[in-house]
N, C-alpha and C. Protein backbone atom coordinates (compact mmCIF):
# COMPACT_ATOMS: atom_id res chain seq x y z
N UNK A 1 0.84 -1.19 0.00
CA UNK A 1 0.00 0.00 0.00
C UNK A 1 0.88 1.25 0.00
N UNK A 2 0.54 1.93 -0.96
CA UNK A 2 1.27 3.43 -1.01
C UNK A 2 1.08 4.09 0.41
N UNK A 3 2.08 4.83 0.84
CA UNK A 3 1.68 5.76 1.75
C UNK A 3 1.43 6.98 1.75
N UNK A 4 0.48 7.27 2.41
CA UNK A 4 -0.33 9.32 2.03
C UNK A 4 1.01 9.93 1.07
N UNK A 5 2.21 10.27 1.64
CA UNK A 5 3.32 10.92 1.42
C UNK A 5 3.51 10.69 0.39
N UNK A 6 3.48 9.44 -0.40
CA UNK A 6 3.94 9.10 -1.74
C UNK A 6 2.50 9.14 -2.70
N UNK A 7 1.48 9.19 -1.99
CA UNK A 7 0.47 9.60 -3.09
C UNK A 7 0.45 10.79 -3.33
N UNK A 8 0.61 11.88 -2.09
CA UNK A 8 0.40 13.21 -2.47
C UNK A 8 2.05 13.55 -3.60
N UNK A 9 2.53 12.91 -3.14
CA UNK A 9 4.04 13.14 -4.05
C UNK A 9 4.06 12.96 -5.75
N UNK A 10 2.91 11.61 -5.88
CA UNK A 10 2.31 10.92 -7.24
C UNK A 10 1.44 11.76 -7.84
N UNK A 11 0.48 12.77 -6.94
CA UNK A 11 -0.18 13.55 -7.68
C UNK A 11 0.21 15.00 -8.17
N UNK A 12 1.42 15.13 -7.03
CA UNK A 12 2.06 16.47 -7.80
C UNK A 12 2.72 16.15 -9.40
N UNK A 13 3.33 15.01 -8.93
CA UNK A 13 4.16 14.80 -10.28
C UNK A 13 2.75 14.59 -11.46
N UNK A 14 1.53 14.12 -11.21
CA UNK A 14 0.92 14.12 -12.24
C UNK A 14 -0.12 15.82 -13.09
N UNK A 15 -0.22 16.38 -11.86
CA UNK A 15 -0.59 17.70 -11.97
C UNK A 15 0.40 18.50 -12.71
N UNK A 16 1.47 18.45 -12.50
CA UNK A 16 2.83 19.22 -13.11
C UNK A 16 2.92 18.72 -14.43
N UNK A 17 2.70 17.47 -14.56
CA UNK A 17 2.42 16.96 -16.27
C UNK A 17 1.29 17.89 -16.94
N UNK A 18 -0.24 17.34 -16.13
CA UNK A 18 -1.42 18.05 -16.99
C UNK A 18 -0.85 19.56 -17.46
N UNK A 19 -0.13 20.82 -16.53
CA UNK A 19 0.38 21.95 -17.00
C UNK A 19 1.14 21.91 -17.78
N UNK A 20 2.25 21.20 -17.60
CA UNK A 20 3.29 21.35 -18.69
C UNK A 20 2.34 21.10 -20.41
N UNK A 21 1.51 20.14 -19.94
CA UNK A 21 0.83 19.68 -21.54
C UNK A 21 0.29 20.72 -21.99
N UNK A 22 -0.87 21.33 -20.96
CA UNK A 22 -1.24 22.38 -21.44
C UNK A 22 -0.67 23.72 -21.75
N UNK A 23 0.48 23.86 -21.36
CA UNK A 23 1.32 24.92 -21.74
C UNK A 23 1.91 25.14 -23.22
N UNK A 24 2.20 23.36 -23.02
CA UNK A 24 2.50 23.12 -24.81
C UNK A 24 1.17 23.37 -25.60
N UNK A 25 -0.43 23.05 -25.10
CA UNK A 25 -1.18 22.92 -26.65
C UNK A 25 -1.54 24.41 -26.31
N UNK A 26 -1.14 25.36 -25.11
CA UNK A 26 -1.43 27.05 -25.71
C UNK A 26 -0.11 27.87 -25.75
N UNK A 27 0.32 27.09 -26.48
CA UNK A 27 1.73 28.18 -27.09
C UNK A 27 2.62 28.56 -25.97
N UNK A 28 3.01 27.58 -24.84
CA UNK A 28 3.78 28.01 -23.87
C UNK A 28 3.42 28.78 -23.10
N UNK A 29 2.16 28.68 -22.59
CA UNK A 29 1.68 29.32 -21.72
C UNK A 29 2.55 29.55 -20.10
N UNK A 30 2.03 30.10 -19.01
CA UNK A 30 3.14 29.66 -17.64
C UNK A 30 2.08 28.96 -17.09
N UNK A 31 2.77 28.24 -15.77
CA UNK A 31 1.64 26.88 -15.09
C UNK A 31 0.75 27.47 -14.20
N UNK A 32 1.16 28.62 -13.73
CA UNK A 32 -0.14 29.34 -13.30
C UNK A 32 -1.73 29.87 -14.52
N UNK A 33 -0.76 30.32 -15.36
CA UNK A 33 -1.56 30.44 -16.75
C UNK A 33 -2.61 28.76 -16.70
N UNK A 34 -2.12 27.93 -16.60
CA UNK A 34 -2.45 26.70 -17.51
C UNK A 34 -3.28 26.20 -16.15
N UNK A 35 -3.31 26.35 -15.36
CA UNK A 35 -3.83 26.41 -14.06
C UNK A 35 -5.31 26.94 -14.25
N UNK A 36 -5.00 28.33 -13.95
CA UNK A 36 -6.57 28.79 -14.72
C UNK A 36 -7.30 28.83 -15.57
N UNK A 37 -6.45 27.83 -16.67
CA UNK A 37 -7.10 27.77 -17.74
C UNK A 37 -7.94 26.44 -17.14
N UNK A 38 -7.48 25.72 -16.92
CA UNK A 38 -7.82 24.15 -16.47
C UNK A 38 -8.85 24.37 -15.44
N UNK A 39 -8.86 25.48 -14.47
CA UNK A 39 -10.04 25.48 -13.73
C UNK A 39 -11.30 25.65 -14.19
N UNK A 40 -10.89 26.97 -15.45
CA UNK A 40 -12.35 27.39 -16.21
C UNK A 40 -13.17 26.21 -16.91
N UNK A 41 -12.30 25.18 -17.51
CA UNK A 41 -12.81 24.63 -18.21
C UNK A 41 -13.41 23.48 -17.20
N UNK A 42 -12.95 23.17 -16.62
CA UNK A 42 -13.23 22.02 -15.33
C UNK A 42 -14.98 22.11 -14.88
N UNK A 43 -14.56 23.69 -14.58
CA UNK A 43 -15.84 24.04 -13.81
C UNK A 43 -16.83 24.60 -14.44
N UNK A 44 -16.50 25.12 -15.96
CA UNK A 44 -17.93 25.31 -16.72
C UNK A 44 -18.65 23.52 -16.97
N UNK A 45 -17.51 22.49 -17.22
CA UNK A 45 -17.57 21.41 -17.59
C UNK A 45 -19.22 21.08 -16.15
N UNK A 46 -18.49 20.90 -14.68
CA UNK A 46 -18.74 20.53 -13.83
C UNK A 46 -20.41 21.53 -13.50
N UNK A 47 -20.58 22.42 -14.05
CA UNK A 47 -21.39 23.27 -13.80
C UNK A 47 -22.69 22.75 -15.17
N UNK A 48 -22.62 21.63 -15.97
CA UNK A 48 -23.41 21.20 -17.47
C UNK A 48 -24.17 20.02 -17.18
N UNK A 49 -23.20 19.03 -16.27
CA UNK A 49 -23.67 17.52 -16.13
C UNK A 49 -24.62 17.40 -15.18
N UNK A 50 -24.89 15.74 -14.97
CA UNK A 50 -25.66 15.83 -13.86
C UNK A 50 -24.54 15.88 -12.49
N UNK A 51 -25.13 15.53 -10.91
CA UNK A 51 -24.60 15.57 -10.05
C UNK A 51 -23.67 14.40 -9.97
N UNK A 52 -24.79 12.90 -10.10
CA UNK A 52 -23.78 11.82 -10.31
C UNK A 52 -22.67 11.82 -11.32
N UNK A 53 -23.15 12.04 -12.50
CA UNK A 53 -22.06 12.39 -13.36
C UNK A 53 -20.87 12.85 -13.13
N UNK A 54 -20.73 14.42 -12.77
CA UNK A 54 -19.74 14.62 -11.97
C UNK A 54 -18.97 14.49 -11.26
N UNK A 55 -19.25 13.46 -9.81
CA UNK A 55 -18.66 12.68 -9.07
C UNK A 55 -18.08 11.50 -9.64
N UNK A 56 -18.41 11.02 -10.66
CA UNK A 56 -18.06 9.81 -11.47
C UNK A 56 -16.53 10.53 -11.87
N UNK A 57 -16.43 11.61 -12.81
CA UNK A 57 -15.90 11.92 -13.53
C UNK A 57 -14.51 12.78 -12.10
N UNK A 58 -14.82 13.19 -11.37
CA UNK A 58 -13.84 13.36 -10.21
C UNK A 58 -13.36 12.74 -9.76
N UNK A 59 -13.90 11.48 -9.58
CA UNK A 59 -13.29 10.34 -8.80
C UNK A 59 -11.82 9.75 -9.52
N UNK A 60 -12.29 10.20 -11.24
CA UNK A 60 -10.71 9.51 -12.14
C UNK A 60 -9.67 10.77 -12.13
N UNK A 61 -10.14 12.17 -11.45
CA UNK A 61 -9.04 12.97 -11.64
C UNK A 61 -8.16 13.00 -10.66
N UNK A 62 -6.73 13.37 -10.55
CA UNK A 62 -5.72 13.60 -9.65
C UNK A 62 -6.16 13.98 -8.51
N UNK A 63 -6.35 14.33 -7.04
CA UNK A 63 -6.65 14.80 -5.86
C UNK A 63 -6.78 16.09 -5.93
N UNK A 64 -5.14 17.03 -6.47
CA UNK A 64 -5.27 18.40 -6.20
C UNK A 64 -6.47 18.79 -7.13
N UNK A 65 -6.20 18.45 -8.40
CA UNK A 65 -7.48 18.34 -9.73
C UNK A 65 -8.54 18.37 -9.54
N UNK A 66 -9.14 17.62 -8.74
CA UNK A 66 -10.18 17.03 -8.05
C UNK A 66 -10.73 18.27 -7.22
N UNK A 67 -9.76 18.71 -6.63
CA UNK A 67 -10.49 19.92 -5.54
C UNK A 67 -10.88 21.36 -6.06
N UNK A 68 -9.38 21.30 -7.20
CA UNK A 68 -9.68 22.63 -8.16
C UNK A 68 -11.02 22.45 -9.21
N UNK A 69 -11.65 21.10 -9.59
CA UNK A 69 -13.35 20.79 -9.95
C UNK A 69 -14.23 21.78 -9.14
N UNK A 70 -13.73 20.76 -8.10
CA UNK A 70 -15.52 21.16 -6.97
C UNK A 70 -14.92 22.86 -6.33
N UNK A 71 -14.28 23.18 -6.75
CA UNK A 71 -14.30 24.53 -5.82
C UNK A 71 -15.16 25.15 -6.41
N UNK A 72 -15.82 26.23 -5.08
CA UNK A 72 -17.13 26.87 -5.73
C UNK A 72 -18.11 26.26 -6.67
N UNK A 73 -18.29 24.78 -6.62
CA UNK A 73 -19.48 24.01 -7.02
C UNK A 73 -20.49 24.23 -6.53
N UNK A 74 -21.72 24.50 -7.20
CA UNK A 74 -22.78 24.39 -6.52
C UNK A 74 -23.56 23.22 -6.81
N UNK A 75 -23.66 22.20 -6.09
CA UNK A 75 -24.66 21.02 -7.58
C UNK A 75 -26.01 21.47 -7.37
N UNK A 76 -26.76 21.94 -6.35
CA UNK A 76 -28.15 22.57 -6.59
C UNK A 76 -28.50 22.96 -7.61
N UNK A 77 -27.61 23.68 -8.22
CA UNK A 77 -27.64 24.76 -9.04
C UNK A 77 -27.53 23.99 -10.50
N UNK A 78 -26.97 22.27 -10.71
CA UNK A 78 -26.79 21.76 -12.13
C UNK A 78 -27.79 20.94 -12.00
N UNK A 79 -27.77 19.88 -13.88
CA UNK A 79 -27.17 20.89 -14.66
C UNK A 79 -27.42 21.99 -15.08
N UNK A 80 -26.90 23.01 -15.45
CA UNK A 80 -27.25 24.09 -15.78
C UNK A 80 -26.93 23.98 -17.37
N UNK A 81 -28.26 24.93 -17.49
CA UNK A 81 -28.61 24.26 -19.36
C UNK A 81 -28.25 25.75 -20.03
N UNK A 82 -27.02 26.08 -20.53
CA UNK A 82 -27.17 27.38 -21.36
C UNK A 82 -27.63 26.95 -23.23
N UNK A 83 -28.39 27.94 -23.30
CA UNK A 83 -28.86 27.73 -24.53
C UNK A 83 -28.61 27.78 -25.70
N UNK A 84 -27.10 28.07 -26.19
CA UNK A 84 -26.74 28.33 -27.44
C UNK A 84 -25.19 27.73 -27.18
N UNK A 85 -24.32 27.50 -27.89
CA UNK A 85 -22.75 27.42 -28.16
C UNK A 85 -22.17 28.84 -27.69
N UNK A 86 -22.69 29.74 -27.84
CA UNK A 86 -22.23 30.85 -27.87
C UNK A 86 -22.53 30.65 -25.95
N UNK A 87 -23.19 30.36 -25.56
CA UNK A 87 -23.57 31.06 -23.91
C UNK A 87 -22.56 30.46 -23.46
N UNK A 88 -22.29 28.50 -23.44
CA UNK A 88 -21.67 27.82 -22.62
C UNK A 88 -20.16 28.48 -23.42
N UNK A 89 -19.82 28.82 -24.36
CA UNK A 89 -18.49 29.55 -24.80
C UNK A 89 -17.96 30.79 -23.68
N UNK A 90 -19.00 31.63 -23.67
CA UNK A 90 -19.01 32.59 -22.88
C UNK A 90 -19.07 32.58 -21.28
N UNK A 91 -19.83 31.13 -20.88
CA UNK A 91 -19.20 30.67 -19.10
C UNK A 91 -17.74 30.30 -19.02
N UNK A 92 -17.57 30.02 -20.15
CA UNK A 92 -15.73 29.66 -19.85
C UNK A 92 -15.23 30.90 -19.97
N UNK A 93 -15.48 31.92 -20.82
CA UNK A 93 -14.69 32.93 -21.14
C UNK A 93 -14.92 33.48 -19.37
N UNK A 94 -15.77 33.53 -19.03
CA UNK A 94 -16.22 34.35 -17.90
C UNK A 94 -15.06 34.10 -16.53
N UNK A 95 -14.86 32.95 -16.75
CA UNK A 95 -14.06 32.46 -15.91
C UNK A 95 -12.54 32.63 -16.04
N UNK A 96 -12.52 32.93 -17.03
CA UNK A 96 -10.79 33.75 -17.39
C UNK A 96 -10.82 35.21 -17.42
N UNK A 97 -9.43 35.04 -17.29
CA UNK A 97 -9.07 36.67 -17.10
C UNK A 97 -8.18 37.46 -18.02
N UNK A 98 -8.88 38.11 -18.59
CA UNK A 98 -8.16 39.23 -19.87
C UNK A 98 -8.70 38.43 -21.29
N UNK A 99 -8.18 38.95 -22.61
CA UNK A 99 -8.50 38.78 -23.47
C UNK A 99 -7.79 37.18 -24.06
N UNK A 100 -8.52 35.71 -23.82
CA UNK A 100 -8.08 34.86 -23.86
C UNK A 100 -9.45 34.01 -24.54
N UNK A 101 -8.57 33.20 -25.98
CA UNK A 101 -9.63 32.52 -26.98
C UNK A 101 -10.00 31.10 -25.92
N UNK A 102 -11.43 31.38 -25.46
CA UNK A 102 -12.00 30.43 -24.63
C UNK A 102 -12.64 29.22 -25.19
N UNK A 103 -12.64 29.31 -26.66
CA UNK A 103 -12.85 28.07 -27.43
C UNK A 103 -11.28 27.28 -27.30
N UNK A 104 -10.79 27.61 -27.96
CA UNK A 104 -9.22 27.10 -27.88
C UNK A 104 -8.93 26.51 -26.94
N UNK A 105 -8.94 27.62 -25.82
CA UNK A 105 -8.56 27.19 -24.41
C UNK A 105 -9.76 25.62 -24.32
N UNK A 106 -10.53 25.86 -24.03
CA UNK A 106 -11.61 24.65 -24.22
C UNK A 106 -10.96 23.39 -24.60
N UNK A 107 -10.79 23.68 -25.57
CA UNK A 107 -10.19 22.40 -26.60
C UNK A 107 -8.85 21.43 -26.29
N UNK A 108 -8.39 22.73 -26.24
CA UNK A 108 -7.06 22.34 -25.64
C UNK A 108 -6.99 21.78 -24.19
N UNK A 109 -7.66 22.15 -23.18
CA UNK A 109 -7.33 21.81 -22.12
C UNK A 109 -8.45 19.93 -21.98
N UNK A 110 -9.48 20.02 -23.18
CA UNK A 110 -9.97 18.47 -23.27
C UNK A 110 -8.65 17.09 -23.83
N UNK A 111 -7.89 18.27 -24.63
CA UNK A 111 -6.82 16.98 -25.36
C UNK A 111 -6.19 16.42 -24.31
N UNK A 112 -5.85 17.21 -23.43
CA UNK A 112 -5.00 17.02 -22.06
C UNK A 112 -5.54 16.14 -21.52
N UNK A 113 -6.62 16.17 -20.80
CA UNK A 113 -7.52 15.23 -20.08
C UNK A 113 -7.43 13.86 -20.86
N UNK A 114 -8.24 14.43 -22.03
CA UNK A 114 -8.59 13.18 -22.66
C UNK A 114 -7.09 12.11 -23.53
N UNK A 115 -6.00 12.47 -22.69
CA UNK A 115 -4.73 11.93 -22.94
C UNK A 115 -4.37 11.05 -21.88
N UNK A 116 -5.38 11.91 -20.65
CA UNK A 116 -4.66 11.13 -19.30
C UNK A 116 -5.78 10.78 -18.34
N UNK A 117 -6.82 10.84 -18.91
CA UNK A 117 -7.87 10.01 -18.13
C UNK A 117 -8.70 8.82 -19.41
N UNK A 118 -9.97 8.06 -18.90
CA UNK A 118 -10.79 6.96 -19.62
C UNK A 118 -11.44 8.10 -20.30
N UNK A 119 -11.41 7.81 -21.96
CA UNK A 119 -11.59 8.52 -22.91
C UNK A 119 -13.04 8.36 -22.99
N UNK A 120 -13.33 7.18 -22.02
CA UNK A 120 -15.15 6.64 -22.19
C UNK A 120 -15.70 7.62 -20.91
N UNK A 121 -15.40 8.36 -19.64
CA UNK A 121 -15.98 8.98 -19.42
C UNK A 121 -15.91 10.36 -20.00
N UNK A 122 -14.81 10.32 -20.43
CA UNK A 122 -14.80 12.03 -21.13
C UNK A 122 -15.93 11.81 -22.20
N UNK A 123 -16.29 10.97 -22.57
CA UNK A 123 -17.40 10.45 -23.34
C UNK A 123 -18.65 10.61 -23.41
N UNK A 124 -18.77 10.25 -22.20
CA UNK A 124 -20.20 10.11 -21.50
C UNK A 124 -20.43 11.68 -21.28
N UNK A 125 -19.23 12.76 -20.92
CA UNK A 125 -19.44 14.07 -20.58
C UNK A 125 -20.05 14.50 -21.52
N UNK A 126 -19.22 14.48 -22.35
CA UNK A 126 -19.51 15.02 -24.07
C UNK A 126 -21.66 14.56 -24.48
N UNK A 127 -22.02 13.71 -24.26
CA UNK A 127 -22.65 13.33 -24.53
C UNK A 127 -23.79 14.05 -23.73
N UNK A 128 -23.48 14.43 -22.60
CA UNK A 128 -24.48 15.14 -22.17
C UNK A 128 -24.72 16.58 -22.53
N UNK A 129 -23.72 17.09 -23.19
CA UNK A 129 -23.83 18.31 -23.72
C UNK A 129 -24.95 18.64 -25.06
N UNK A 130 -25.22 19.69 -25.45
CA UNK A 130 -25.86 19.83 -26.81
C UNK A 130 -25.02 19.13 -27.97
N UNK A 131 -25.62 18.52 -28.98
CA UNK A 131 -24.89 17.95 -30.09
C UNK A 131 -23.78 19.20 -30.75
N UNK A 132 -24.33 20.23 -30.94
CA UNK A 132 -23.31 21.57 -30.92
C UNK A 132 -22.53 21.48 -30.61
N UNK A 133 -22.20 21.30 -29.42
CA UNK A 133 -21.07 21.42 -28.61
C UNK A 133 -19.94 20.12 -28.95
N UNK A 134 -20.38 19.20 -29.31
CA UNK A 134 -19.43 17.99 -29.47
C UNK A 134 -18.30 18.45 -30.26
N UNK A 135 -17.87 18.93 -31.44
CA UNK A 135 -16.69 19.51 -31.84
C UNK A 135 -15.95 20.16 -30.64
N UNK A 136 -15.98 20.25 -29.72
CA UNK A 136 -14.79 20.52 -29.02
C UNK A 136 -14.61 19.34 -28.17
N UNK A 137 -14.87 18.76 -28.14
CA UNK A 137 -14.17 17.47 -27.66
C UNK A 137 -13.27 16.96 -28.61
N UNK A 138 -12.11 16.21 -28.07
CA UNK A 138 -11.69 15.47 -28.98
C UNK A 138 -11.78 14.29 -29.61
N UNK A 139 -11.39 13.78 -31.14
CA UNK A 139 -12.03 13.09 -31.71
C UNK A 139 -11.55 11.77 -31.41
């Protein structure tokens, strides 16, 4: 059995990957950069599904990952249904700061995931979204 010390040690080293990746698919971003990018998308993500859903889909992410999800979650409040491509575009944008392409960012921060988690729940996410929306997932 691993001990606490070496798991929390296992998840830094895997968190420091997800940034570095994402740094590479937005042009070298910094890991604080790639940080907030990863939250926005996490939590517009986490803010669409159902409740179980969500917990499903937390349970396969890293610990620190995991907490940067549910922060400021409300599940009362999901899913929350925005009505166009353009709205759920614009909850991610909302969640970043300064002038930053929140489709892109989107996209990019799914390749990541969907590199290092079960491509069948990133799946199931996707699926709950509007058919619209499926082009930003990856293929």
């Amino acid at each position: 059995m691993q001990s606490s010390i070496n798991i929390v040690d296992h998840n830094i080293k895997l968190i420091n990957t997800w940034l570095r990746d994402i740094s590479d698919e937005l042009d070298s971003i910094g890991e604080e950069e790639a940080w907030k990018r990863l939250r926005a998308v996490l939590q517009t993500m986490s803010n669409r599904i159902t409740v179980d859903e969500a917990a499903n889909f937390a349970a396969q992410l890293p610990i620190i990952v995991r907490g940067l999800y549910f922060e400021s979650w409300r599940p009362a409040e999901t899913p929350h249904k925005w009505r166009d491509r353009a709205e759920y575009i614009d909850a991610v944008s909302r969640k970043l700061e300064g002038d930053i392409d929140a489709e892109r960012t989107f996209k990019a921060v799914l390749r990541v995931i969907d590199r290092h988690l079960d491509s069948n729940e990133l799946n199931r996410i996707k699926e709950m979204h509007p058919k619209e929306l499926w082009d930003l997932w990856p293929q």
